[in-house]
Protein backbone atom coordinates (compact mmCIF):
# COMPACT_ATOMS: atom_id res chain seq x y z
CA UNK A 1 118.42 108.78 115.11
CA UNK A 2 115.07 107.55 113.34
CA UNK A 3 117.47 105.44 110.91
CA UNK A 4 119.11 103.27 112.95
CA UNK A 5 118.14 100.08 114.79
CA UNK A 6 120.31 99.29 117.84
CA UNK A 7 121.63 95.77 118.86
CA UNK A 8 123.56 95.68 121.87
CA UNK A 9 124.26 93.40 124.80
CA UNK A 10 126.92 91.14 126.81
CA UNK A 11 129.80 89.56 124.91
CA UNK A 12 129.31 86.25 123.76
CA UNK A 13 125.46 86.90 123.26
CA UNK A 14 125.96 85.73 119.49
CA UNK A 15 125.03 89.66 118.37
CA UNK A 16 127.03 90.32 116.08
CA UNK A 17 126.77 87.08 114.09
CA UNK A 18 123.02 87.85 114.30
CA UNK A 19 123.72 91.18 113.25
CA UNK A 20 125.86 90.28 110.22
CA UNK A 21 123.07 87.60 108.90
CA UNK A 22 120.15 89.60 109.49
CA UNK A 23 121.86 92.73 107.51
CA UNK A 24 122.70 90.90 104.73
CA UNK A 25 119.08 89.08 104.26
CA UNK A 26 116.73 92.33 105.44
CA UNK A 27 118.80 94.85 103.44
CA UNK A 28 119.99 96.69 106.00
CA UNK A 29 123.51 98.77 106.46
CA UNK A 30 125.69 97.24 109.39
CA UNK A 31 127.63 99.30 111.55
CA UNK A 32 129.83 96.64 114.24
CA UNK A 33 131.01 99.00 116.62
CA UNK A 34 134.12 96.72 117.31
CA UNK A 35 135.28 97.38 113.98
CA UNK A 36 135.75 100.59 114.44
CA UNK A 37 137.69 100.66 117.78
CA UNK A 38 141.11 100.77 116.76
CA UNK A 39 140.21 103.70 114.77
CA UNK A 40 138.59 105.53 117.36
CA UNK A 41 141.00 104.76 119.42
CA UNK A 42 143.88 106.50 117.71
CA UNK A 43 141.21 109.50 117.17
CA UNK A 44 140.94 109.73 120.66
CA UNK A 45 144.74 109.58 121.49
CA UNK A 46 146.55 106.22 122.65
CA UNK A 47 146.31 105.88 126.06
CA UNK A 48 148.89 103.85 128.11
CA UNK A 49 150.17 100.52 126.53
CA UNK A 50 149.50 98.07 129.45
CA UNK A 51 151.02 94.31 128.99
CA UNK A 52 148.33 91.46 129.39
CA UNK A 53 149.23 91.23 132.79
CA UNK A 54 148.13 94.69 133.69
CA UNK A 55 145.01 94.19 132.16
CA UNK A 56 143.41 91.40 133.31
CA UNK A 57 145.28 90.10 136.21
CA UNK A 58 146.16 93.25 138.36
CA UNK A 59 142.53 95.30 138.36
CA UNK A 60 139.38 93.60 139.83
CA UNK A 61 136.57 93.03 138.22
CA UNK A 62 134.99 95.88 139.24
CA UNK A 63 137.74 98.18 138.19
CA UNK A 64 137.80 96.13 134.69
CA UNK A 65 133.83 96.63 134.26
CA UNK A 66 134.47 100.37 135.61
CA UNK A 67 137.15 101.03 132.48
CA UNK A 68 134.81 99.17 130.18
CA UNK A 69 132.37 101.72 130.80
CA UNK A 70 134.27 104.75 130.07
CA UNK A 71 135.53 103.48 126.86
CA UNK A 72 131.92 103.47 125.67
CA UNK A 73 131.48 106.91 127.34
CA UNK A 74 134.47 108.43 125.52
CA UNK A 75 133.60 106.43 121.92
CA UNK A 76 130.07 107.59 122.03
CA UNK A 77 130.70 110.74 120.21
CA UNK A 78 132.64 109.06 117.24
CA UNK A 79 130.11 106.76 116.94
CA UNK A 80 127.15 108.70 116.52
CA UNK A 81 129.39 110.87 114.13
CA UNK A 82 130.17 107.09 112.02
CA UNK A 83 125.92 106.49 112.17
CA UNK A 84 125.18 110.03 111.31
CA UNK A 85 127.06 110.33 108.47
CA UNK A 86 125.15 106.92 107.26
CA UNK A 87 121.66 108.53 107.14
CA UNK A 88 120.42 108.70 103.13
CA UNK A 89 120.53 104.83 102.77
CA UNK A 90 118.63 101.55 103.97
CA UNK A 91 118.11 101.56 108.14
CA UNK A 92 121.57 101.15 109.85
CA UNK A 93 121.80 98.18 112.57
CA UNK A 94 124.37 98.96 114.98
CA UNK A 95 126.11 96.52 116.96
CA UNK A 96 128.21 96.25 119.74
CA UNK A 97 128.58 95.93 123.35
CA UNK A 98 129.94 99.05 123.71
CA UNK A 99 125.83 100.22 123.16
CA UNK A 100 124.72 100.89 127.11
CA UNK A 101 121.28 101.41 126.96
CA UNK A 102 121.58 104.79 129.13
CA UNK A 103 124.59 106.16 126.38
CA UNK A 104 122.43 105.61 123.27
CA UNK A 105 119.18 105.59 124.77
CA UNK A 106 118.92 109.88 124.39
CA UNK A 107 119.77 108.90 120.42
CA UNK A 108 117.15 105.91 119.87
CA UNK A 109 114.21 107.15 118.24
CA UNK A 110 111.53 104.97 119.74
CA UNK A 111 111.67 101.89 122.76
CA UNK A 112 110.85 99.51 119.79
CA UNK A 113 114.35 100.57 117.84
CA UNK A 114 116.35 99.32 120.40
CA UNK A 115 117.02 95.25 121.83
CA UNK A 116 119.48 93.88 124.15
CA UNK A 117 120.84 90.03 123.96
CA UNK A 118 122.15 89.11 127.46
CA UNK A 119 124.09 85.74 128.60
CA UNK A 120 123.64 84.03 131.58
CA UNK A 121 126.57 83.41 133.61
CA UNK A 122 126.91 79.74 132.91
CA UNK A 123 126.49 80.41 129.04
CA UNK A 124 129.07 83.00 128.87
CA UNK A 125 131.58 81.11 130.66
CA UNK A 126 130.96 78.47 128.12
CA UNK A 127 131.37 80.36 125.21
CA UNK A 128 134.79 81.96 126.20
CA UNK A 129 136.55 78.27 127.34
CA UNK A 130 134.43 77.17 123.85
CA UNK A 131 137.27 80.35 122.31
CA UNK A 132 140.33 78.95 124.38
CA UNK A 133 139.59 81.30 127.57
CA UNK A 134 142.11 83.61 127.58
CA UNK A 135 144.52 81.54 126.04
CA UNK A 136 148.32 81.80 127.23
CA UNK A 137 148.40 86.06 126.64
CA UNK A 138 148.77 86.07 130.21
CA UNK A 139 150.89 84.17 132.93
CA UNK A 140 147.89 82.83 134.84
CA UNK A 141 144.96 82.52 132.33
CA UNK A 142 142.63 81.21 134.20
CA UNK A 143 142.76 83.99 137.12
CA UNK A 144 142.36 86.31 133.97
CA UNK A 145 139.36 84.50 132.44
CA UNK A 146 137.60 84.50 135.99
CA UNK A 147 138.32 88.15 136.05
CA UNK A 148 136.84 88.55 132.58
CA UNK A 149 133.94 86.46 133.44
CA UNK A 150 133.49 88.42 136.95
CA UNK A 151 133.47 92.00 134.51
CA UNK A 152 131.34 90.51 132.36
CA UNK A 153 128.44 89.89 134.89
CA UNK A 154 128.51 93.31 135.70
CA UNK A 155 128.48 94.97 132.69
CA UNK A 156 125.14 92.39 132.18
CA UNK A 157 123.65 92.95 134.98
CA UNK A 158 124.16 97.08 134.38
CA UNK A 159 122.68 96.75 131.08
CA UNK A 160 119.57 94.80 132.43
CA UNK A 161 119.15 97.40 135.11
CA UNK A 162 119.32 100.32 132.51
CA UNK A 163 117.29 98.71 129.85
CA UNK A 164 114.26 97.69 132.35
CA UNK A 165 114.69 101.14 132.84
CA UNK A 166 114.23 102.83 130.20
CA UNK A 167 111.61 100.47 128.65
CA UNK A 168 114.19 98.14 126.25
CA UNK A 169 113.52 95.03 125.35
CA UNK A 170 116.06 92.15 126.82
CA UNK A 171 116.29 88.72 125.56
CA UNK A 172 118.21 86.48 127.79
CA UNK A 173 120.58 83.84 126.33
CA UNK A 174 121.19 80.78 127.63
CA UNK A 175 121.77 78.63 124.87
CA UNK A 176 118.37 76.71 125.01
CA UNK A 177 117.22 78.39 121.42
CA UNK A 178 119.53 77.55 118.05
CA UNK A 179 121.41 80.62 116.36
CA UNK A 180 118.77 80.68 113.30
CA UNK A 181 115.69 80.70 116.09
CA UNK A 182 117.86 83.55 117.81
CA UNK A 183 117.93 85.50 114.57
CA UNK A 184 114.25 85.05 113.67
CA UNK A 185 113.44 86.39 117.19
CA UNK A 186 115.33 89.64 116.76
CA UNK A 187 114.23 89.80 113.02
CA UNK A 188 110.75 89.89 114.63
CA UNK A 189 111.23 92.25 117.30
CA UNK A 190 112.59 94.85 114.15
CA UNK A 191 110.44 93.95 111.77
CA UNK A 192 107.41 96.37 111.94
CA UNK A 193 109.93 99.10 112.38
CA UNK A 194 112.37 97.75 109.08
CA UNK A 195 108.56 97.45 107.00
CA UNK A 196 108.01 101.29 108.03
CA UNK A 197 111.54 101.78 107.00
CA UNK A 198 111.19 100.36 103.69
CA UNK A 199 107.72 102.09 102.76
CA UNK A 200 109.38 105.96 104.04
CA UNK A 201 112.50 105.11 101.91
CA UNK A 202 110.37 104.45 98.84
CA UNK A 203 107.95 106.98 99.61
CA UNK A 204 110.21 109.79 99.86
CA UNK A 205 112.94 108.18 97.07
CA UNK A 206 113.75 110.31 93.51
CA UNK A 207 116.51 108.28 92.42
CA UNK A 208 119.06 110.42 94.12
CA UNK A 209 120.83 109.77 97.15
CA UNK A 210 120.28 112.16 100.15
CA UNK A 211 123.58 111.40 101.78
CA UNK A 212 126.63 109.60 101.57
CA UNK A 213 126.06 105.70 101.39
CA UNK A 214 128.15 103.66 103.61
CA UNK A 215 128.82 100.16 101.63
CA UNK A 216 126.60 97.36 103.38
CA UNK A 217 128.21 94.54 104.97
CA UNK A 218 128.18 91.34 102.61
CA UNK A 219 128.85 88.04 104.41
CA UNK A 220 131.70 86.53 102.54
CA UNK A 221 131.63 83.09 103.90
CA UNK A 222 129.28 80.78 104.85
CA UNK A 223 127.57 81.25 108.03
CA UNK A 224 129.05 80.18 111.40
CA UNK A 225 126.06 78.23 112.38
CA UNK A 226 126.45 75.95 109.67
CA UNK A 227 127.63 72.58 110.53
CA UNK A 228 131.74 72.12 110.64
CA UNK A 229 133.07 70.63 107.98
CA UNK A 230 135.33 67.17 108.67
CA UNK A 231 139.26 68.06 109.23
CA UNK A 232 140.07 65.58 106.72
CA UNK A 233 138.61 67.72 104.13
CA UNK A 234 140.27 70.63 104.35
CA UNK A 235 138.69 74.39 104.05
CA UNK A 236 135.92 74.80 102.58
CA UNK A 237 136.42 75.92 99.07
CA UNK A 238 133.61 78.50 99.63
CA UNK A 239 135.92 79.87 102.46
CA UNK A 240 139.23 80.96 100.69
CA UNK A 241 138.97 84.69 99.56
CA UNK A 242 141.05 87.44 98.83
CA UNK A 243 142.33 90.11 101.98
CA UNK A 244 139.54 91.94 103.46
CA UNK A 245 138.64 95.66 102.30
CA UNK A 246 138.12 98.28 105.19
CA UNK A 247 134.63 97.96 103.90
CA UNK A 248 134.43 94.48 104.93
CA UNK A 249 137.13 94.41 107.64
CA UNK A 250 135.16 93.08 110.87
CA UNK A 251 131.58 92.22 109.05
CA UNK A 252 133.23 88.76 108.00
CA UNK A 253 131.04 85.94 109.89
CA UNK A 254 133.26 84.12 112.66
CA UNK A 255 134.46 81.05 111.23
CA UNK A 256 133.59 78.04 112.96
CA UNK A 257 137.38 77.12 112.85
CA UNK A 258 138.23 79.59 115.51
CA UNK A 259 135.92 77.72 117.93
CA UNK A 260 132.90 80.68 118.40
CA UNK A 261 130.37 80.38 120.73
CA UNK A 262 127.93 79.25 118.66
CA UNK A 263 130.13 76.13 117.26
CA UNK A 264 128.73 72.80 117.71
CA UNK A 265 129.37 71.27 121.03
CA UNK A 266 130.01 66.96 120.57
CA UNK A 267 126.80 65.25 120.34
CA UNK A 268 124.61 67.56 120.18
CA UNK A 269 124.02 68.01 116.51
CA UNK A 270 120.08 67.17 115.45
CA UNK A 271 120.44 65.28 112.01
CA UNK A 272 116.97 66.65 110.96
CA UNK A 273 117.23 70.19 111.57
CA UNK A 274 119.77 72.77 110.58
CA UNK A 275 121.76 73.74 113.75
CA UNK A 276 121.93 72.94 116.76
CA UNK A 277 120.69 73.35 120.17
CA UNK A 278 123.38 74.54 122.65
């Protein structure tokens, strides 16, 4: 698929907030996988209904990473359907962590189409407590959250092992580079490929388009690595809007209320830079 660019990698990895910026400022048509899950999902037939304790407390993480991995295997065919039906516009950027390098790498059209952003352990672990772990969905949520964190390392360490071998790029995170210098370093690794993009599109345009045109994603608040705004405040005026559209369900940028991974930790806020250094 010579029109898509393909950002995958670990949960947590601060992907798809890179993903929503970087569409929205190069032009580009986002496709986040996760928004589309629930409606693959009912495609494919709803499996068992499993309570939170089934999920996370009963199965290993082994068995947890194992299931993981077949839900990509079984979505992979609605969501090359979703990216082919996309061609006729600007380059797609797809998103997800559902994006093994070994599933889509038959579909990428070159090595250079294709990056991976991967936690470290200690970073991930971080960023879900930074989210509330696993909150109180189950009745011992921090067995579930180890279990989580124990899938989670496998799934990373599978998509290192599959992107070293088929020649992908991997950029580690460990929170030692801001979000904005995270975004600038994938917006480099695309960029010669989004320049050829741009001069093929106008090349080859007549005013007519060759497809049907998915609607881009347009951030509609601020973006989550902006500083948080005092409590005393209240929202950000900027940050009331009107119910999401299923064209901009799931492309809306975290807000930094929710406590994402990429919030400011206490005291560590540079007052002469924008952002912060995790």
């Amino acid at each position: 698929m010579e029109h898509v660019l393909w950002l995958g990698g670990g949960c947590g990895s601060g992907k798809s907030t890179i993903a929503r910026t970087l569409a929205h400022r190069l032009d580009l048509q986002l496709y986040p996988v996760d928004a589309h899950g629930w409606r693959h999902h009912r495609l494919l037939g709803a499996g068992e209904q499993r309570s939170n304790d089934e999920m996370w407390l009963r199965p290993a993480p082994e068995e947890l990473a194992e299931r993981f991995v077949r839900s990509a295997e079984e979505h992979l065919s609605l969501i090359l359907d979703d990216l082919d039906a996309m061609r006729g516009g600007p380059l797609v950027l797809a998103e997800g962590p559902l994006l093994f390098p070994a599933l889509v790498g038959p579909h990428i059209a070159s090595s250079a189409d294709g990056v991976w952003l991967v936690p470290t352990e200690e970073f991930q672990e971080w960023c879900l407590r930074k989210r509330g772990g696993m909150d109180s969905s189950t009745s011992n949520p921090e067995r579930a959250l180890r279990n989580r964190l124990g899938r989670d390392a496998i799934l990373n360490r599978l998509n290192r092992r599959q992107a070293a071998e088929l020649g992908f790029t991997v950029i580690e995170v460990d929170g030692s580079r801001t979000l904005p210098e995270m975004e600038e370093v994938v917006a480099a690794h695309f960029a010669e490929r989004i320049a050829a993009g741009r001069g093929h599109a106008m090349a080859s345009s007549d005013g007519v388009s060759a497809g049907p045109r998915t609607r881009r994603c347009t951030p509609i608040s601020p973006p989550s690595w902006r500083p948080r705004r005092s409590p005393s405040r209240g929202p950000s005026p900027s940050s009331a809007s009107a119910p999401r559209s299923a064209a901009t369900r799931g492309c809306r940028p975290r807000s930094t209320s929710t406590g994402g991974c990429w919030s400011v930790p206490p005291g560590t806020l540079s007052p002469n830079r924008t952002g912060w250094r995790l």
